[in-house]
Structure formats: structure tokens, C-alpha cells
C-alpha atoms as a PDB file:
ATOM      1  CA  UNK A   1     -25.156 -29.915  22.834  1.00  0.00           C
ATOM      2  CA  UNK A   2     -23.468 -28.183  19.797  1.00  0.00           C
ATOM      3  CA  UNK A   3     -19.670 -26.858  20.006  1.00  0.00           C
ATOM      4  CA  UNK A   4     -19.737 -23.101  19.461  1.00  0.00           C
ATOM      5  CA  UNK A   5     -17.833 -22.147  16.760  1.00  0.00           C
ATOM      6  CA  UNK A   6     -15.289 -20.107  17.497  1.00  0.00           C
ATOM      7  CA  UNK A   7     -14.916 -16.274  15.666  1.00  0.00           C
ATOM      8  CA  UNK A   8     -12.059 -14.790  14.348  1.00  0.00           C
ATOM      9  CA  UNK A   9     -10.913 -11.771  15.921  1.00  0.00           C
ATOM     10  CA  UNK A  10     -12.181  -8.650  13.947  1.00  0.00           C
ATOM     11  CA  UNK A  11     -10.411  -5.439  14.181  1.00  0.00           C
ATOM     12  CA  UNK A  12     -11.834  -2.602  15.004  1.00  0.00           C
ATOM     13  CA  UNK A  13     -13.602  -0.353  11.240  1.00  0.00           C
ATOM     14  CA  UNK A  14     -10.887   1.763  11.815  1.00  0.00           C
ATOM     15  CA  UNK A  15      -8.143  -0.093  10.851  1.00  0.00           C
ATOM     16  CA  UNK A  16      -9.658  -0.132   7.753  1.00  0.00           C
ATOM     17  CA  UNK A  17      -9.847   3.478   7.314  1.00  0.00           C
ATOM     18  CA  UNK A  18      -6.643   3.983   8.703  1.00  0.00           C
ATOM     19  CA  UNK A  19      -5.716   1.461   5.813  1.00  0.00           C
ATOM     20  CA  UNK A  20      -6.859   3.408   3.493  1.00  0.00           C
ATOM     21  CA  UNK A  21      -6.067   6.935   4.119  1.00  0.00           C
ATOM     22  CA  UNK A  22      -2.403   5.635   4.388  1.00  0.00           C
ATOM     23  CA  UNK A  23      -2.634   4.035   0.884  1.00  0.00           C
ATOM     24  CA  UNK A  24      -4.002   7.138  -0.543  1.00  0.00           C
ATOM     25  CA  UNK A  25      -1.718   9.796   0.834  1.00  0.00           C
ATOM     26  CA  UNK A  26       1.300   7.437  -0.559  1.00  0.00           C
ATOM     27  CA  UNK A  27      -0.093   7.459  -3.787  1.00  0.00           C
ATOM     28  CA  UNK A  28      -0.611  11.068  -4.074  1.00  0.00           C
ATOM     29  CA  UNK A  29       3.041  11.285  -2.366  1.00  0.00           C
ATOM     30  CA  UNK A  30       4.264   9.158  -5.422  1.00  0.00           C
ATOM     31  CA  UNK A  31       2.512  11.162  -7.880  1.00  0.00           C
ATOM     32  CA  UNK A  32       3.780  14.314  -6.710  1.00  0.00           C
ATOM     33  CA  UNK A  33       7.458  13.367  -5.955  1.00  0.00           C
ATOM     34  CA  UNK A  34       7.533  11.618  -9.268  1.00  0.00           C
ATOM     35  CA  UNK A  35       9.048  14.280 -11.208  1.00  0.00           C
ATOM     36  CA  UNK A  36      10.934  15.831  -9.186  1.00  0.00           C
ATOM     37  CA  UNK A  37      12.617  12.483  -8.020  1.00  0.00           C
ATOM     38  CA  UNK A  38      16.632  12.028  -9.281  1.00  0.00           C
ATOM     39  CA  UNK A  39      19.959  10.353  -8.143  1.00  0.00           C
ATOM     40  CA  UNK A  40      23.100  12.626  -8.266  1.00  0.00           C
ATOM     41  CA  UNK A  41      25.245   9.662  -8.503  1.00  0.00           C
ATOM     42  CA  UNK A  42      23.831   7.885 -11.318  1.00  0.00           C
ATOM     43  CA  UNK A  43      24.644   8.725 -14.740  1.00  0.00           C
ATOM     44  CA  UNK A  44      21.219   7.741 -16.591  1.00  0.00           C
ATOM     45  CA  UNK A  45      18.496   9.547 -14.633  1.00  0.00           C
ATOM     46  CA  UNK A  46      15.646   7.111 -15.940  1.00  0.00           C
ATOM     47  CA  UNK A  47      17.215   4.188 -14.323  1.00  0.00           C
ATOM     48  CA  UNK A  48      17.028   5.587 -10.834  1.00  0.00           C
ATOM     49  CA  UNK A  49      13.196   6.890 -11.756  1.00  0.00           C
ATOM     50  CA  UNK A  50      12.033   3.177 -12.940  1.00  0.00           C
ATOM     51  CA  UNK A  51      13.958   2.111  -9.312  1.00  0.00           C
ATOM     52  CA  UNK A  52      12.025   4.516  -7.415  1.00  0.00           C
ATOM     53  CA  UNK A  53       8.615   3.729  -9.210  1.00  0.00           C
ATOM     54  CA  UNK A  54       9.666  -0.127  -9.054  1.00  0.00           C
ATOM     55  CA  UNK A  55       9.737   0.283  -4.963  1.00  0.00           C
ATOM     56  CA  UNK A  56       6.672   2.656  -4.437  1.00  0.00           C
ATOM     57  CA  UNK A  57       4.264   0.457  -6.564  1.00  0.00           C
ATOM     58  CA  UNK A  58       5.375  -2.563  -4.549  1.00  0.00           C
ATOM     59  CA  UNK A  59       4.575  -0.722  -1.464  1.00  0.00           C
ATOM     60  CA  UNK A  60       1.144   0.188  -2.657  1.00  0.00           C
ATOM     61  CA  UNK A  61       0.879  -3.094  -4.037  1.00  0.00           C
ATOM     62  CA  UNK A  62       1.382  -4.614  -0.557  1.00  0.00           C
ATOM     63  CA  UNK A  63      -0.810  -1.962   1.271  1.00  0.00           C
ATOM     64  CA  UNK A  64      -3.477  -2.772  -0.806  1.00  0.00           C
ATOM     65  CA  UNK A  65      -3.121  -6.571  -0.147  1.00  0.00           C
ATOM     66  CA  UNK A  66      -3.282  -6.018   3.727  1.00  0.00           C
ATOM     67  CA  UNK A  67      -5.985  -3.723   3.452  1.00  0.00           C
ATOM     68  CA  UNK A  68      -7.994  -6.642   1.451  1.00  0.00           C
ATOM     69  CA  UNK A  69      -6.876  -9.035   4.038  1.00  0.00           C
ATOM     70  CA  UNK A  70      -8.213  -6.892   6.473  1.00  0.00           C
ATOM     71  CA  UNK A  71     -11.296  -6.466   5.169  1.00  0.00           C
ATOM     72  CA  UNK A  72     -11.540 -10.297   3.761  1.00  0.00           C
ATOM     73  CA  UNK A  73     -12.224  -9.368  -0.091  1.00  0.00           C
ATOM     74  CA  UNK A  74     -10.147  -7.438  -2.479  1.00  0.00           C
ATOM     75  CA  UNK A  75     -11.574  -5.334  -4.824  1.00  0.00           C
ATOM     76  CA  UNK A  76     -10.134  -2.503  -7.153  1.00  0.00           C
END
């Protein structure tokens, strides 16, 4: 008799969805609060901007990686 092979569990299609919308609205957050985004405390204002950008596209950067993981492909 033949072993089963055993599944990985799969999360439910919403997950994926949920992903998704979450990546999106953080974008359009980002793209929005861009501008109007500026330290008080620091002197040059484009440091704190290339900071701020440095941290949000590593967030999206790792919220697209889990949603690929999730999913099991990564696409653009």
C-alpha cells in the first residue's frame, strides 16, 4: 500500500486578498503622505524624506514577499 503524501496546509483565498488590499492601501498611503512628510528636528529636510521612503519601500517590499509566499509564486 502507498504512503499518502501529506499536504501542506493552505490558507483560506482570503488571506490573499486581505494581502493585497493591505499592500495597496500602503502604497497609496505612501504616495499621498509623500509630500507632505517632514522632520522638525532635522536640519536637511531631504534626509528625513529618503528615511521615510527608505522604511515604507521595505515594508512594501516585505508585504509583497509574504503575499508571494502565500500564494507560492511571485510575480510583479
Amino acid at each position: 500500500m502507498a504512503k499518502k503524501k501529506r499536504r501542506g496546509r493552505k490558507l483560506p483565498e482570503t488571506t490573499g486578498a486581505f494581502l493585497t488590499a493591505i499592500r495597496k492601501y500602503a502604497l497609496a498611503f505612501f504616495l499621498f503622505s509623500m509630500p507632505i512628510f517632514f522632520l522638525p528636528t532635522v536640519t536637511e529636510y531631504g534626509y528625513s524624506k529618503v528615511v521615510y521612503t527608505l522604511v515604507w519601500v521595505s515594508a512594501l517590499l516585505a508585504l509583497w514577499g509574504v503575499e508571494g509566499l502565500e500564494r507560492r509564486r511571485l510575480s510583479l
